[in-house]
C-alpha atoms as a PDB file:
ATOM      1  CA  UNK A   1       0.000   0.000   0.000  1.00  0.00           C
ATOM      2  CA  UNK A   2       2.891   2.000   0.390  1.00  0.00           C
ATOM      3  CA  UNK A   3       3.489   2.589  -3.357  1.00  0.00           C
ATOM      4  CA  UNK A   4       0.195   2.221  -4.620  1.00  0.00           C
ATOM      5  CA  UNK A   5      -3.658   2.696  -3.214  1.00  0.00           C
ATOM      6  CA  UNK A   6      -4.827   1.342  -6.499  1.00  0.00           C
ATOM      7  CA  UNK A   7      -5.401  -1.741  -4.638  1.00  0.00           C
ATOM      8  CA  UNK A   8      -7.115  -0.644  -1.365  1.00  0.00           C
ATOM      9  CA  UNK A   9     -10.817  -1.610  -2.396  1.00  0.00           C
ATOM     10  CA  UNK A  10     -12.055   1.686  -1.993  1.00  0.00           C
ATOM     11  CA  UNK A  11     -12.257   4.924  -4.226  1.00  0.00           C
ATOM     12  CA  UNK A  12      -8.851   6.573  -2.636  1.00  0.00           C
ATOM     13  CA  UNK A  13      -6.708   8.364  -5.752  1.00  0.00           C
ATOM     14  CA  UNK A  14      -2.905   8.820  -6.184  1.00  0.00           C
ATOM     15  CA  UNK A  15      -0.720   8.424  -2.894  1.00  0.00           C
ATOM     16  CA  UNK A  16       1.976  10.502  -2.503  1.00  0.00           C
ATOM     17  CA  UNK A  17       4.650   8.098  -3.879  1.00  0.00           C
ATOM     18  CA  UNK A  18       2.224   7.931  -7.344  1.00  0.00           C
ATOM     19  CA  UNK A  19       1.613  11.280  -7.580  1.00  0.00           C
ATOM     20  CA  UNK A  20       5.151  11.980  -7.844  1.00  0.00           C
ATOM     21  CA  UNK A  21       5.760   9.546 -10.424  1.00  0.00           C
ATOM     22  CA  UNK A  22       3.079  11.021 -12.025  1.00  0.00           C
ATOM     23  CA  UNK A  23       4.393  14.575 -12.149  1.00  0.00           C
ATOM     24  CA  UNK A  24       7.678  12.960 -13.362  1.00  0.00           C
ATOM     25  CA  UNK A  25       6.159  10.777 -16.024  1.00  0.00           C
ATOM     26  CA  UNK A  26       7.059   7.883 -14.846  1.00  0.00           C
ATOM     27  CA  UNK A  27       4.389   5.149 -15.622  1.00  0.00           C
ATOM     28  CA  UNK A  28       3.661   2.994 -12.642  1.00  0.00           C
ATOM     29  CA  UNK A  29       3.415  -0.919 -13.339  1.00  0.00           C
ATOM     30  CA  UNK A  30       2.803  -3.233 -10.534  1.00  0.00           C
ATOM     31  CA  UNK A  31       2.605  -6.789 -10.734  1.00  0.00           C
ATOM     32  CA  UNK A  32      -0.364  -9.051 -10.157  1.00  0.00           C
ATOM     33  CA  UNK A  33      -1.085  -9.439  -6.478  1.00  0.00           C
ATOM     34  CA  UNK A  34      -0.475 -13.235  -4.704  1.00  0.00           C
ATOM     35  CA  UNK A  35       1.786 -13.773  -7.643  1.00  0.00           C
ATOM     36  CA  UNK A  36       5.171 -13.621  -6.188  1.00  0.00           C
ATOM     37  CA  UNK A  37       6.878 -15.777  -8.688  1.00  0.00           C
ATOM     38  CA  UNK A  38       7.468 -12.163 -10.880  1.00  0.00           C
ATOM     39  CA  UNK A  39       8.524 -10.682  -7.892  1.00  0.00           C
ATOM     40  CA  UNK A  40      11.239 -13.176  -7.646  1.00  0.00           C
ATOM     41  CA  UNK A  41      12.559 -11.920 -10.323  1.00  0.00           C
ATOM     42  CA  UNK A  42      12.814  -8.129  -9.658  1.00  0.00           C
ATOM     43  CA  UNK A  43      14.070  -9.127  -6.620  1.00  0.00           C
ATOM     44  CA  UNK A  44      16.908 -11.748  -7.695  1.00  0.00           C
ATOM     45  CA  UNK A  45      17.855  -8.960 -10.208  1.00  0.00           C
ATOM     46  CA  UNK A  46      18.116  -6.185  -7.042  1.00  0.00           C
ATOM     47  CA  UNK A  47      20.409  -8.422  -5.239  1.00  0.00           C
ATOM     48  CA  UNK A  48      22.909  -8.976  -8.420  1.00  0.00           C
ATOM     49  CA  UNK A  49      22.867  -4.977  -8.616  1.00  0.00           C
ATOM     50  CA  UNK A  50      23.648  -4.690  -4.905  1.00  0.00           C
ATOM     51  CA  UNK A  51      26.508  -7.332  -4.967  1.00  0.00           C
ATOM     52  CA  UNK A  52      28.049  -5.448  -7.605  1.00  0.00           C
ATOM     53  CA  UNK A  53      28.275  -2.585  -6.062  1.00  0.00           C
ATOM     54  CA  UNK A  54      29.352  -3.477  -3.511  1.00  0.00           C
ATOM     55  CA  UNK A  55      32.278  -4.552  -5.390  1.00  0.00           C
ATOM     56  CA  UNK A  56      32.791  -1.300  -6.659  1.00  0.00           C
ATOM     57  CA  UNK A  57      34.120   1.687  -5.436  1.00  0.00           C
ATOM     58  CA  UNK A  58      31.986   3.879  -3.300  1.00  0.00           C
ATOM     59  CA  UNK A  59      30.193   6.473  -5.802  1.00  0.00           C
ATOM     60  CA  UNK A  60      30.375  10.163  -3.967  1.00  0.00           C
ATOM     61  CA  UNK A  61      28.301  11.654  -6.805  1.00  0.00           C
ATOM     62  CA  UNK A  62      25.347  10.862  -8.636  1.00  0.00           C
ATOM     63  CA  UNK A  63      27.313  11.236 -11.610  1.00  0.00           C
ATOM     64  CA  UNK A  64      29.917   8.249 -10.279  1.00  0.00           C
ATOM     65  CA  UNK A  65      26.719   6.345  -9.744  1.00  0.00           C
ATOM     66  CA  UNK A  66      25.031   6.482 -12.825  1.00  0.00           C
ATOM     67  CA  UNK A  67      28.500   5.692 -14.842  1.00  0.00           C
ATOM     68  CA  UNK A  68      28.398   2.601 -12.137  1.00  0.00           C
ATOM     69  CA  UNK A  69      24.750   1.588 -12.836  1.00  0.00           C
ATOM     70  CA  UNK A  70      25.578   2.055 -16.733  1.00  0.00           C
ATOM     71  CA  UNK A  71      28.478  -0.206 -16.500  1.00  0.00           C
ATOM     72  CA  UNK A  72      26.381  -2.808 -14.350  1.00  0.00           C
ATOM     73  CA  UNK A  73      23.469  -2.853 -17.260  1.00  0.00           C
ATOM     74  CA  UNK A  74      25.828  -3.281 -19.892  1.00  0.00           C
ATOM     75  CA  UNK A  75      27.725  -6.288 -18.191  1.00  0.00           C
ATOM     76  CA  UNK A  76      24.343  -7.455 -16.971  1.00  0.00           C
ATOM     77  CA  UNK A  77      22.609  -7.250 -20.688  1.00  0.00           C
ATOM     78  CA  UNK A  78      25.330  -8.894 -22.881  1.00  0.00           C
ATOM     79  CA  UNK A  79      26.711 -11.500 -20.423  1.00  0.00           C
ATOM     80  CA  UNK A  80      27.967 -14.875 -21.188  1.00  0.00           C
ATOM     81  CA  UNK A  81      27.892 -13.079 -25.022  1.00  0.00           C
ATOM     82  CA  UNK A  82      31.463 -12.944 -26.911  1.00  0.00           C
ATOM     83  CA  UNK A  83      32.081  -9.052 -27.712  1.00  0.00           C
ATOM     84  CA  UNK A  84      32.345  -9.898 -31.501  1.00  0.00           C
ATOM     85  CA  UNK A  85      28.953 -11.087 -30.937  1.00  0.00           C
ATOM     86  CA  UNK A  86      27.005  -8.171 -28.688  1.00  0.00           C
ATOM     87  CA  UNK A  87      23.836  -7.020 -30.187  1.00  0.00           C
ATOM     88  CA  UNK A  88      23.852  -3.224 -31.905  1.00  0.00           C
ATOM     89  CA  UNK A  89      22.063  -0.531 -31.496  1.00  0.00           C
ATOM     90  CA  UNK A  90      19.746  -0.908 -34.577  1.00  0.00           C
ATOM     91  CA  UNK A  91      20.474   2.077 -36.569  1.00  0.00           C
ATOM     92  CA  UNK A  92      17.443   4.468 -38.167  1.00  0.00           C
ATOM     93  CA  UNK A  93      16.975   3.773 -41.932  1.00  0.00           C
ATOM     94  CA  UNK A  94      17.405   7.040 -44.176  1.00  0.00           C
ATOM     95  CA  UNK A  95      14.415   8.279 -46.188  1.00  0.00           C
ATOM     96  CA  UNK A  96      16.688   7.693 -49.330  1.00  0.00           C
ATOM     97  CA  UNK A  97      17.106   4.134 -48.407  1.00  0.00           C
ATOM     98  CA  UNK A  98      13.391   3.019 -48.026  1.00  0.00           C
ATOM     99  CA  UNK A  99      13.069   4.155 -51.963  1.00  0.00           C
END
């Protein structure tokens, strides 16, 4: 209930905690309740992300932390994948190709 009311069986609106996602734009997805199988996930994932930074050095700026957190979903997306092989960023067709 703390992040959402959406769930409270009553009429209720936007907590606090949704209304400021709201005002950032930030669409809210919970998952189904008494399913805590897709939980596990979310959560397994938090504690790889916490493990490795732990590992890292301690970030004193948000700046440090995001270059951490970038570095994290990088190794975290192409794991177990041989660089030669990583996925690319598709790149945007030009109009003068698509004649």
């Amino acid at each position: 209930m703390v992040f959402t009311t959406r769930f409270a069986g009553g009429k209720g609106g936007r907590n606090g905690f949704e209304a400021q996602l709201h005002r950032l734009h930030v669409r809210q997805i919970n998952s189904t309740p008494n399913h805590p199988t897709t939980c596990g996930k979310v959560e397994r994932f938090h504690q790889t992300l916490k493990k490795w930074l732990t590992g890292q050095p301690r970030a004193t700026t948000i700046a440090e932390l995001q270059t951490q957190l970038d570095a994290f979903t990088d190794e975290y997306n192409h794991q177990g994948l041989p660089t030669h092989r990583r996925p690319q960023r598709p790149q945007t067709e030009k109009a003068a190709d698509l004649k």
